[in-house]
Protein backbone atom coordinates (compact mmCIF):
# COMPACT_ATOMS: atom_id res chain seq x y z
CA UNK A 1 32.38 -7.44 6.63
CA UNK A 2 32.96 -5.80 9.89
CA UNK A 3 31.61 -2.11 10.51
CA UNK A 4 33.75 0.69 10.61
CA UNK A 5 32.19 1.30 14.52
CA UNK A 6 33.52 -2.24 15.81
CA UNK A 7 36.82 -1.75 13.76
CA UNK A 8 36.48 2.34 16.13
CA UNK A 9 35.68 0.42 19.21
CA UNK A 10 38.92 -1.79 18.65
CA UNK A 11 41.17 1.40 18.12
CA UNK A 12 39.94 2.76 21.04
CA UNK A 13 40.58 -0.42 23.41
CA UNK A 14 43.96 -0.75 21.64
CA UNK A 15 42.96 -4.06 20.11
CA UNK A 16 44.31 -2.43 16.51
CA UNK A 17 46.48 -0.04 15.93
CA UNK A 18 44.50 1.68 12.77
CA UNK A 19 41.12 1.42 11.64
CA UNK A 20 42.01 0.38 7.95
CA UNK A 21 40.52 2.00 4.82
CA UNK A 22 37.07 0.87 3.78
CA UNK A 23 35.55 1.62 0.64
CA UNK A 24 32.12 3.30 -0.23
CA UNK A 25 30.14 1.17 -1.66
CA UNK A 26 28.00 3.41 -4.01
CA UNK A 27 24.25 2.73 -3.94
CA UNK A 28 21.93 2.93 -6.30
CA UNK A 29 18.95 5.25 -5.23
CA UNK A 30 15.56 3.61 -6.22
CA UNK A 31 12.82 5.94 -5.07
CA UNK A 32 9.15 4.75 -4.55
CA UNK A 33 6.99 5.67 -7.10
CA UNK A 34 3.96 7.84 -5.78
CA UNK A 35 1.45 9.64 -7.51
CA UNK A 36 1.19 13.56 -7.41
CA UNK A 37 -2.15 15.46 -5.85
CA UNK A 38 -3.32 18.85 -4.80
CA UNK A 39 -1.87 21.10 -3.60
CA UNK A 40 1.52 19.50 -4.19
CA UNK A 41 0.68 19.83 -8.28
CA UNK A 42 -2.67 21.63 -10.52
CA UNK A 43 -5.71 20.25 -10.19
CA UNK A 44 -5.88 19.08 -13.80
CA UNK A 45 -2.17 17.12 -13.03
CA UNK A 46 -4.14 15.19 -9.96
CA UNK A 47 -3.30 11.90 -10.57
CA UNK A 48 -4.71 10.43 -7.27
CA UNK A 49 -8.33 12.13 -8.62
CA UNK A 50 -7.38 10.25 -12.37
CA UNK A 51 -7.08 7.14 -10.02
CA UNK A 52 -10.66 7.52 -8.52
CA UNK A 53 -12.65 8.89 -11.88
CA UNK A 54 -11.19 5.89 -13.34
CA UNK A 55 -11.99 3.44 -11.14
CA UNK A 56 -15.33 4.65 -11.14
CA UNK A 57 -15.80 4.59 -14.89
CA UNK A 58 -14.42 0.72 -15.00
CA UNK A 59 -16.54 -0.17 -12.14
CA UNK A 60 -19.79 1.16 -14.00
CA UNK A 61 -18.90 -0.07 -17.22
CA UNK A 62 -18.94 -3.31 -15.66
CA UNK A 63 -15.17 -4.02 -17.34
CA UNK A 64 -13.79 -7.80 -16.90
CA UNK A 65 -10.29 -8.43 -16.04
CA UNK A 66 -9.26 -11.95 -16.10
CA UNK A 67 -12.58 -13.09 -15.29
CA UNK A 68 -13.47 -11.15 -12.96
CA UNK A 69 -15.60 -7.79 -12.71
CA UNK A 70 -14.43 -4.57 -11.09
CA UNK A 71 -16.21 -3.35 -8.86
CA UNK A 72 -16.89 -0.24 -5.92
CA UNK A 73 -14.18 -2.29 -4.01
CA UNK A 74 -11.66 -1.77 -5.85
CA UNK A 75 -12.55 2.37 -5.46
CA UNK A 76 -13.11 1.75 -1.86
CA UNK A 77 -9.71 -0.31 -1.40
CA UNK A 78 -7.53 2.63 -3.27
CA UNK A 79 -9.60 5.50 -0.81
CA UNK A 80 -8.23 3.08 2.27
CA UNK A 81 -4.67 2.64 0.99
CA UNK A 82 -4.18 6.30 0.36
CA UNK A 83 -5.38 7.31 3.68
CA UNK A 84 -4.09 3.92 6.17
CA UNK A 85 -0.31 3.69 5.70
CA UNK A 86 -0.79 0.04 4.76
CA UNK A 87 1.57 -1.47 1.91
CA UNK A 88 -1.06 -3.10 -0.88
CA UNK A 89 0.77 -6.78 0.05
CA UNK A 90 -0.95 -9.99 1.48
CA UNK A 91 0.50 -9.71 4.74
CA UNK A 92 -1.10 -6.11 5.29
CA UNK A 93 -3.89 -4.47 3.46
CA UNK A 94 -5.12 -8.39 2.08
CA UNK A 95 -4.56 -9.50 5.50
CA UNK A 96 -6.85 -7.07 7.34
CA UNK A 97 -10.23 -8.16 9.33
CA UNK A 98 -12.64 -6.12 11.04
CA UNK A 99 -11.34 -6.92 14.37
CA UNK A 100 -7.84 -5.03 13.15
CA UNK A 101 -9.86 -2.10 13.20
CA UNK A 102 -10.64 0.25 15.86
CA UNK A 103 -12.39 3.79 15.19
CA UNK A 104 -11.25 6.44 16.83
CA UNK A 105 -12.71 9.96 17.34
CA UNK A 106 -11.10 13.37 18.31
CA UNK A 107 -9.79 13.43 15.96
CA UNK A 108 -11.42 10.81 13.89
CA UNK A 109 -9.32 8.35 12.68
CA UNK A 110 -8.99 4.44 12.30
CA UNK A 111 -6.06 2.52 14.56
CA UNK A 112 -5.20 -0.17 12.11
CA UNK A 113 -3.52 -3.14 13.64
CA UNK A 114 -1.36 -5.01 10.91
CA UNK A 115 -0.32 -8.33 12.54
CA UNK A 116 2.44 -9.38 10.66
CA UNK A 117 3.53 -6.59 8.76
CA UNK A 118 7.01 -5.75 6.67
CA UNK A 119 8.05 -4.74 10.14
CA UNK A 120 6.14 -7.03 12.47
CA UNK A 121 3.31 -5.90 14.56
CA UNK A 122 2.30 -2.07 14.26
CA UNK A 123 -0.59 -0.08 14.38
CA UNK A 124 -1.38 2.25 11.99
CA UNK A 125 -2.73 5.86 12.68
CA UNK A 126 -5.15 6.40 9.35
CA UNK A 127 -5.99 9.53 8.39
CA UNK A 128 -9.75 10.82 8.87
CA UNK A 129 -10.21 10.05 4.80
CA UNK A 130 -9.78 6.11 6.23
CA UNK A 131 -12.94 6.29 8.01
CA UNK A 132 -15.92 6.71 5.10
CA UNK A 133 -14.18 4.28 2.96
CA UNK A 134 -13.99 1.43 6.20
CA UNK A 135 -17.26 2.27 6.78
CA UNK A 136 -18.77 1.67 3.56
CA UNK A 137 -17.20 -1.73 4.02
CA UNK A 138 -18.96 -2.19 7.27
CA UNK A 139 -22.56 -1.10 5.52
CA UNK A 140 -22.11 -3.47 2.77
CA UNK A 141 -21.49 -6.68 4.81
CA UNK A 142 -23.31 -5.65 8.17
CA UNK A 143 -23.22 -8.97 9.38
CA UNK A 144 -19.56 -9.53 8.73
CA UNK A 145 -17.88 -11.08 12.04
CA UNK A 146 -14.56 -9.68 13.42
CA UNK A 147 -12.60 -12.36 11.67
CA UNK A 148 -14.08 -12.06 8.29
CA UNK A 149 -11.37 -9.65 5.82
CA UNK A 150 -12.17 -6.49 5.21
CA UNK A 151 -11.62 -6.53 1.44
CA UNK A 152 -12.46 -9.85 -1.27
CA UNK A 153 -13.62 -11.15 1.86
CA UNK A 154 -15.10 -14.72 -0.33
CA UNK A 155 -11.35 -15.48 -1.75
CA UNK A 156 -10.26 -17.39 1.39
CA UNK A 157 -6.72 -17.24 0.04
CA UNK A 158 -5.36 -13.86 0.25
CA UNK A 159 -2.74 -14.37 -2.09
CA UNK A 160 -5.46 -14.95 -5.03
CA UNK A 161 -7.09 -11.67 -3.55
CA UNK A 162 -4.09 -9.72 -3.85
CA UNK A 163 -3.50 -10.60 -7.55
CA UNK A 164 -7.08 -10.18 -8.40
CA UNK A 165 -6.78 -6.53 -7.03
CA UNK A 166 -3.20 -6.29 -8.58
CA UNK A 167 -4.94 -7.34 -12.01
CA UNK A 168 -7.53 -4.52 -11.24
CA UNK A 169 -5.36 -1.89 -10.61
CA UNK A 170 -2.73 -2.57 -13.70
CA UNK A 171 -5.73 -2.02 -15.28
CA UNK A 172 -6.57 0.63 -14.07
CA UNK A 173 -3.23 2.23 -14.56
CA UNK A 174 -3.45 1.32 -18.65
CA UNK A 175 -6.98 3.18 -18.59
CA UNK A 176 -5.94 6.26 -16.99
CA UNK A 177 -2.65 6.34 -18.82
CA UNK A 178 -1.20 5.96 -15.58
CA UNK A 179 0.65 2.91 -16.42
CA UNK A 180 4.02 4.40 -17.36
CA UNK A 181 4.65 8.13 -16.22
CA UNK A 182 7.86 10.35 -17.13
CA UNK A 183 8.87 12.54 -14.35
CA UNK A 184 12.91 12.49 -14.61
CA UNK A 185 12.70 9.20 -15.47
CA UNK A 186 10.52 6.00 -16.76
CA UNK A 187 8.68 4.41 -14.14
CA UNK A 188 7.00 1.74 -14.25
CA UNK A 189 3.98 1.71 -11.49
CA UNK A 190 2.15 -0.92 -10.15
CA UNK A 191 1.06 -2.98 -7.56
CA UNK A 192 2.78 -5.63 -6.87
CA UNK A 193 2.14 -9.59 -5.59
CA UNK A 194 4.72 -10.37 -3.05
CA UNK A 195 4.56 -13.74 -2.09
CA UNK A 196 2.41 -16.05 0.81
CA UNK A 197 0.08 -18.38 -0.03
């Protein structure tokens, strides 16, 4: 389908007499779910705290899902995501290794270099709330090398890391009662696996 600027251009060089009608193609808006916090809603409608009691209260439990136990990381993955800018997939957050990361102070930050993002290669400006969870990372595995990943660092295939933390936080969702929210509609929330290996 040719745009309605070449068909313009073509008018204007006299290719065509008349740019002919096109018709709007209606679209269907499908909004990102996101989940509310302080200020923006009361603290007892904080979801984003929810998120972090709960993850905390499955991780000291010591709840199983699918074999395997949740841990701090998962708490310590959700504190990076909300503050990074990087989209949960195994291309970006899965894909990260120490060497992506560069701390920053003055303001103190993290510059996050995805490689091969949704839009190529970018780097990421975290927010300050970035830092304490990276560096918890970095005091856990203090001999990690540069090319060792940041998060599930032993699964050598991100793609099972990103399902194992996709498991995690579905469940997560169910125990917070998180998993389906009504706001003006039904929305389902979750993360999601997209594809690689």
């Amino acid at each position: 389908m040719l745009s309605t600027t070449l068909l313009k251009v073509a008018r204007d060089d006299g290719l065509i007499d008349v740019v002919p009608a096109t018709p709007r193609i209606r679209q269907k808006d499908n909004p990102r779910t996101y989940f509310q916090f302080e200020p923006l809603v009361s603290k007892d409608k904080d979801e984003y705290e929810r998120l972090k009691a709960g993850t905390k209260r499955l991780a000291a439990e010591g709840n199983v899902v699918r074999g395997v136990t949740v841990t701090e990381e998962l708490y310590v993955l959700i504190l990076f995501c909300f503050h990074s800018f990087v989209h949960p997939t195994t291309t970006e957050l899965y894909a990260l290794k120490h060497n992506d990361i560069a701390l920053q102070t003055n303001p103190k930050r993290l510059l996050v270099t995805v490689r091969n993002g949704k839009t190529g290669l970018r780097i990421a400006n975290a927010m300050s709330g970035a830092v304490a969870p990276y560096q918890r990372r970095r005091q856990r595995y203090p001999n990690a090398s540069g090319e060792d990943y940041i998060f599930l660092s032993h699964y050598p295939n991100r793609g099972t890391a990103a399902r194992v933390f996709a498991r995690q936080f579905n469940a997560l969702l169910e125990e917070t009662g998180m998993k389906m929210e009504v706001y003006r509609v039904k929305v389902k929330v979750s993360f999601k696996y997209e594809g690689g290996s």
